[in-house]
Structures are given as structure tokens and as C-alpha cells.
Protein backbone atom coordinates (compact mmCIF):
# COMPACT_ATOMS: atom_id res chain seq x y z
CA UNK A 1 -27.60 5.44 30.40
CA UNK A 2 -24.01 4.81 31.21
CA UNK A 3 -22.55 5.16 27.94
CA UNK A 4 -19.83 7.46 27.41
CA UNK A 5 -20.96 9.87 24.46
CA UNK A 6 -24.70 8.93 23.95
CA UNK A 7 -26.12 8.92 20.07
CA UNK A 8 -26.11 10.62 17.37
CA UNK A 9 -22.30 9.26 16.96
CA UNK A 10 -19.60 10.23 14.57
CA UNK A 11 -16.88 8.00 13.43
CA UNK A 12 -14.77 10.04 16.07
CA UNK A 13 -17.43 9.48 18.84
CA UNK A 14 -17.66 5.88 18.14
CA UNK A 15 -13.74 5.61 18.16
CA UNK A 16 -13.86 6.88 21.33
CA UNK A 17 -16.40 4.37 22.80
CA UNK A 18 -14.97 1.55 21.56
CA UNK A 19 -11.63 2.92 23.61
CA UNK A 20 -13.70 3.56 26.56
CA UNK A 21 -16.22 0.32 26.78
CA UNK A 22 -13.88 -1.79 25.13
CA UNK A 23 -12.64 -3.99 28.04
CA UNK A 24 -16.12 -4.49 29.37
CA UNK A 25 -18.43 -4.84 26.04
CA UNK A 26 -16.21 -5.22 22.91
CA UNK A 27 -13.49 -7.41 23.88
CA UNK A 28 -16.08 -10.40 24.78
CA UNK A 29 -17.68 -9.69 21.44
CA UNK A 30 -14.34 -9.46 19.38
CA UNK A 31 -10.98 -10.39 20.20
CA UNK A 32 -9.26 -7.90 22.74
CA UNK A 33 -5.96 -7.44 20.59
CA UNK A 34 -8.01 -5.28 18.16
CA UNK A 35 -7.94 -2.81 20.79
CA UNK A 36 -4.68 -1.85 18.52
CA UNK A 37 -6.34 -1.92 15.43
CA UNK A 38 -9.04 0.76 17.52
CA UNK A 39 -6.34 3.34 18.39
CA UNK A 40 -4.51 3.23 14.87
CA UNK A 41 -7.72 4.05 13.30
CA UNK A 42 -8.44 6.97 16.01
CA UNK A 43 -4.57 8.19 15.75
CA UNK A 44 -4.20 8.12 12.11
CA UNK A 45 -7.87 9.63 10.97
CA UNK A 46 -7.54 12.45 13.33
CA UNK A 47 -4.43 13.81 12.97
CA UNK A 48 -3.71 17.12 12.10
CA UNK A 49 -1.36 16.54 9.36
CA UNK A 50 -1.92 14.35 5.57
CA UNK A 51 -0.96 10.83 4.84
CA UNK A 52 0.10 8.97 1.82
CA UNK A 53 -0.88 6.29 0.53
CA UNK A 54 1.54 3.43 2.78
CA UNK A 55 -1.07 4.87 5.63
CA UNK A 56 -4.19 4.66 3.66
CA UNK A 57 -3.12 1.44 2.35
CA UNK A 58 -2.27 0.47 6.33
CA UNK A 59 -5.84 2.48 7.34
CA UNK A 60 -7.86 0.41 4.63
CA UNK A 61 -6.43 -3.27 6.34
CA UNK A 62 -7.25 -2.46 9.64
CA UNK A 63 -10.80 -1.40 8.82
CA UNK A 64 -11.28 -4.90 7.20
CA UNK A 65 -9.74 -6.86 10.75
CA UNK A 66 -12.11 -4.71 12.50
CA UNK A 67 -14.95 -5.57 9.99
CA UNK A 68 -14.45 -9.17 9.54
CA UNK A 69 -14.03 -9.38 13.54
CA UNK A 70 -17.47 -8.12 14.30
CA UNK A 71 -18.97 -10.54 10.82
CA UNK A 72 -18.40 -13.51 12.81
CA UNK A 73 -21.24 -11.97 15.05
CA UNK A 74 -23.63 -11.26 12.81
CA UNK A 75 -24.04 -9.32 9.49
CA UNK A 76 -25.98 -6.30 11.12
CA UNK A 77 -28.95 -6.89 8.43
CA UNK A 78 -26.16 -6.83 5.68
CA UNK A 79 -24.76 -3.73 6.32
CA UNK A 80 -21.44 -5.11 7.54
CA UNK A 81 -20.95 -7.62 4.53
CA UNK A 82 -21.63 -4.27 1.89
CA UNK A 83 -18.71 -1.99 4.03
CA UNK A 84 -16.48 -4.80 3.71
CA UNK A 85 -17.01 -5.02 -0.66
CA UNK A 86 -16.74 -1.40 -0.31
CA UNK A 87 -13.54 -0.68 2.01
CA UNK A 88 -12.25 -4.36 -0.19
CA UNK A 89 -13.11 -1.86 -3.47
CA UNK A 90 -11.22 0.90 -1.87
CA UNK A 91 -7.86 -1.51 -1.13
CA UNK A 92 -8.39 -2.71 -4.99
CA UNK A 93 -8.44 1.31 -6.08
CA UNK A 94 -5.18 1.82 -4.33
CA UNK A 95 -3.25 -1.08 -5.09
CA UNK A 96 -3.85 -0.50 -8.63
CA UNK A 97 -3.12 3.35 -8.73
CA UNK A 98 0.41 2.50 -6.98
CA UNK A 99 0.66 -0.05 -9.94
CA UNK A 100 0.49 2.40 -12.23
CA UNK A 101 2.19 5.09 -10.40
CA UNK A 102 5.28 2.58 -9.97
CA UNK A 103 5.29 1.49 -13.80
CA UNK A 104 5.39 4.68 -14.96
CA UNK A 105 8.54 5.48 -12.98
CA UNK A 106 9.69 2.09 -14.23
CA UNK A 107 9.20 3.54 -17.91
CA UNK A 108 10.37 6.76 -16.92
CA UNK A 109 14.10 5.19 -15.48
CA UNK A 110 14.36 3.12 -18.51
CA UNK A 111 13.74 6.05 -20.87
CA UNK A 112 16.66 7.94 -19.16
CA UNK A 113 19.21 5.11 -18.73
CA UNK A 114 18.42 4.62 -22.36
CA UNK A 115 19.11 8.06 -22.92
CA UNK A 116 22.46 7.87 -20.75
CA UNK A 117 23.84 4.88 -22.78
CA UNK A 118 23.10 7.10 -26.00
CA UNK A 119 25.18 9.90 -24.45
CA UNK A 120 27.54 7.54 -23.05
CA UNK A 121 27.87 6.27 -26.92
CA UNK A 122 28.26 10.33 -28.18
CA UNK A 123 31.01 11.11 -25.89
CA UNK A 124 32.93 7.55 -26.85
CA UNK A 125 33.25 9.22 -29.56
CA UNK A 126 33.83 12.58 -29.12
CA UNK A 127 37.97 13.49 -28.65
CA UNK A 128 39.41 13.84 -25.04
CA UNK A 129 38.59 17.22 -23.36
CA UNK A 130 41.44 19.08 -22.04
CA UNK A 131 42.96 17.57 -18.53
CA UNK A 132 41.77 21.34 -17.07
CA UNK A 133 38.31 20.57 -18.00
CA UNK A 134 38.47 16.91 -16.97
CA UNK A 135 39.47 17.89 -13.68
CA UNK A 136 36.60 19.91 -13.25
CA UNK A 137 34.17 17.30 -14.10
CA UNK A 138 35.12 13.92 -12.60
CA UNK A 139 34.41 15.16 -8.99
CA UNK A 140 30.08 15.39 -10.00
CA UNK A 141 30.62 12.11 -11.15
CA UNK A 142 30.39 10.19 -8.16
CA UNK A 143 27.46 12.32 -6.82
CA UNK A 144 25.32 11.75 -9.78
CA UNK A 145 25.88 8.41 -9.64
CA UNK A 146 25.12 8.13 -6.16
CA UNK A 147 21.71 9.99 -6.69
CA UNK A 148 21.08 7.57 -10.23
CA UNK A 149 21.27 4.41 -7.53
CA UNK A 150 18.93 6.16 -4.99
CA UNK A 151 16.39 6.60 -7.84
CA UNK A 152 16.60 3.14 -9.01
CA UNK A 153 16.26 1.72 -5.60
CA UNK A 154 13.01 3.97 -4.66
CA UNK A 155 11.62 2.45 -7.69
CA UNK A 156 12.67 -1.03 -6.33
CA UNK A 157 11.31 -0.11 -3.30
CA UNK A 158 7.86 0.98 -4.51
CA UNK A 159 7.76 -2.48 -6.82
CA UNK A 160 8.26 -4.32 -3.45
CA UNK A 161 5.80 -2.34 -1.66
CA UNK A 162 2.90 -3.01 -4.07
CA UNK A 163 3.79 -6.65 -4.35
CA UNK A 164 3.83 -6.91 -0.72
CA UNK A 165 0.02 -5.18 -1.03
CA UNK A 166 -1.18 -7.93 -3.59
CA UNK A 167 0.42 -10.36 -1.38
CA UNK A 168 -1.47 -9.58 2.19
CA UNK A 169 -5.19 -8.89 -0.30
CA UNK A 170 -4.70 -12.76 -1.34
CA UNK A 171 -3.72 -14.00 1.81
CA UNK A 172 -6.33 -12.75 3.28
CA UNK A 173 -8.97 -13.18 0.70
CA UNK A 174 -7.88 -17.16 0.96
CA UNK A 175 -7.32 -17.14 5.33
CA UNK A 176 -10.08 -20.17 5.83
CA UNK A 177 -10.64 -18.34 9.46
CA UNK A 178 -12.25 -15.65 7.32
CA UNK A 179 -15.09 -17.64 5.64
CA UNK A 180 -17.74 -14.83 5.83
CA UNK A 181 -19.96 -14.12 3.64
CA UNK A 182 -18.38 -11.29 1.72
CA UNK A 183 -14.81 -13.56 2.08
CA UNK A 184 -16.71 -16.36 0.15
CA UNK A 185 -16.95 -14.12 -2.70
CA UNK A 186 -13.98 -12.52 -2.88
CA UNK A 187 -11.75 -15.51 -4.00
CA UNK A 188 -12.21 -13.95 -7.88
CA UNK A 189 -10.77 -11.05 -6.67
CA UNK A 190 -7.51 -12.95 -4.66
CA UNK A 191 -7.15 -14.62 -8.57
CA UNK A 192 -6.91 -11.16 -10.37
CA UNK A 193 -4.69 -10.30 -7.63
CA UNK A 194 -2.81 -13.19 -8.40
CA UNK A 195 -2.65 -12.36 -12.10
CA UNK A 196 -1.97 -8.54 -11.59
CA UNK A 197 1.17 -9.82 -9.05
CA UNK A 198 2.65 -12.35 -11.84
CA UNK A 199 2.13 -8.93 -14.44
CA UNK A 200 4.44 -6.75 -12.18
CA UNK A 201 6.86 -9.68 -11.38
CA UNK A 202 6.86 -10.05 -15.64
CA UNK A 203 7.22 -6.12 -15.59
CA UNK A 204 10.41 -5.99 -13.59
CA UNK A 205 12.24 -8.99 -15.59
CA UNK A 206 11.96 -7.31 -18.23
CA UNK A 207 12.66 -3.93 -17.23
CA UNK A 208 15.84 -5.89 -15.41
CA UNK A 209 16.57 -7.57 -18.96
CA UNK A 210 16.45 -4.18 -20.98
């Protein structure tokens, strides 16, 4: 009788009672700092505008805090401990397609500083230009090598990014304060994390070596 929006609830609806209820019902249930976790999901799910996948990646991690929170309550007839292996499934998904998404830029760069070395090696080669024409030239020089070191360190950056992903999964997968039952069989999962981290770590070595 004194709820705020009264059943059937959407995800929106519910977002919007936990907001409203959650000093006097939620926060003795769960801890009160997920209050934070509460208004990303509301702000970033109902905004007018797409995200990538840093936000779906940041979405998919608070939806697990929220969902292990609420586990140490009760399993809700097993229906919590199956949306945690799924939203778990979904973080999984992601982190692998920005694997593959950043080793194929890794190939990519490699494939065209190969092919500037080979061009490099032609013009060696090749007899002075006039000073007219060299005149004309040298001034692009420093711009595309100013963009060349902006592309390398975006694909850095996205390396880093996905580590940093695998990273927070195993951590988490192997926090003993999150002994639930869908934690307790996830710590297969944290080791292919592990082994997909040491495979990008092996990835960039080598890409460094080349």
C-alpha cells in the first residue's frame, strides 16, 4: 500500500523504487553504498544516447555487486544464482570480443609498420629528390608521425583496458567475501581468465619484439 509504483514493474520502475525505499528497506538488507551502484544503472540504461563497450563493460560489474549483495540474503528460489552465470556469461562475451577486436588492430599496426620499413628500404635506395621537392615534403613528416604514435598508443591503450577487465573478473571470481553459490563455481572461469591474460601479455611481447 505505500509503495511508490505498485506491480507489474519494469527494470525502470524497479530502479526507481530501489531510489525511493532505499534508505528505509534496501539499505538494512544490502549495504547502503550500493545506492551508487543503483543510480549508475538508472543513469546509464536510460539515457537517450548509445554506449560502448567501456560502459557495458562498467554496466555488466555493477549488476554483479548488486547481485552478489542481495545472494548473501537468499537465492530467491535460484533465480538470483542463474542471473549472476548469465550477466558473468555476458562479462565473458565482452571481454573476449575486445580481445579480438584489440589483436586484430595489433595485426593490423604490425602489417603497416612492416609495410613502412619496406618503403623505408625502397626509398634508401632510390636517388635524392630535388631540394624543391624535399622542401615540400619534410613539413607532413612530423604530422604523420605524430598521428603513427597516437595509433600505436590507442592500441596500447585498448591492450591495457582488456587486461585491466581480466584482472577485476579474477579478482573477483577469487574475493573470499564472495563465497556464494554461483562464486563457488566460477573459480574455472577466474583460471581461463588467467590463461587468456598470460595469452595477451605473450601477444604484446611479441608484437613488441617484431
Amino acid at each position: 500500500q505505500i509503495l511508490y509504483l505498485k506491480p507489474p514493474w519494469t527494470l525502470a520502475n524497479l530502479l526507481k523504487c530501489y531510489k525511493k525505499h532505499w534508505m528505509a528497506v534496501f539499505g538494512y538488507v544490502v549495504p547502503r553504498s550500493l545506492l551508487s551502484t543503483i543510480e549508475c544503472l538508472s543513469k546509464h540504461l536510460y539515457a537517450d544516447k548509445p554506449f560502448d563497450s567501456s560502459t557495458v563493460r562498467i554496466l555488466l560489474q555493477e549488476s554483479k555487486k548488486l547481485l552478489h549483495a542481495f545472494s548473501c540474503r537468499s537465492d530467491y528460489n535460484g533465480v538470483l544464482p542463474q542471473a549472476y552465470a548469465e550477466v558473468t556469461k555476458l562479462c565473458e562475451t565482452l571481454g573476449e570480443v575486445r580481445a579480438a577486436l584489440v589483436e586484430q588492430d595489433l595485426s593490423e599496426d604490425i602489417m603497416v609498420l612492416s609495410e613502412n620499413a619496406a618503403c623505408e628500404k625502397m626509398e634508401a635506395t632510390v636517388p635524392n629528390l630535388q631540394s624543391t621537392e624535399e622542401k615540400e615534403l619534410h613539413p607532413s613528416f612530423p604530422v604523420a608521425q605524430e598521428n603513427r604514435h597516437q595509433e600505436i598508443w590507442s592500441v596500447l591503450e585498448g591492450v591495457w583496458n582488456t587486461m585491466n577487465l581480466y584482472s577485476v573478473e579474477l579478482f573477483q571470481k577469487l574475493d573470499p567475501s564472495a563465497m556464494t553459490m554461483a562464486a563457488k563455481a566460477s573459480f574455472e572461469e577466474a583460471f581461463l581468465g588467467l590463461q587468456k591474460l598470460l595469452a595477451a601479455v605473450k601477444d604484446i611481447r611479441e608484437g613488441i619484439g617484431r
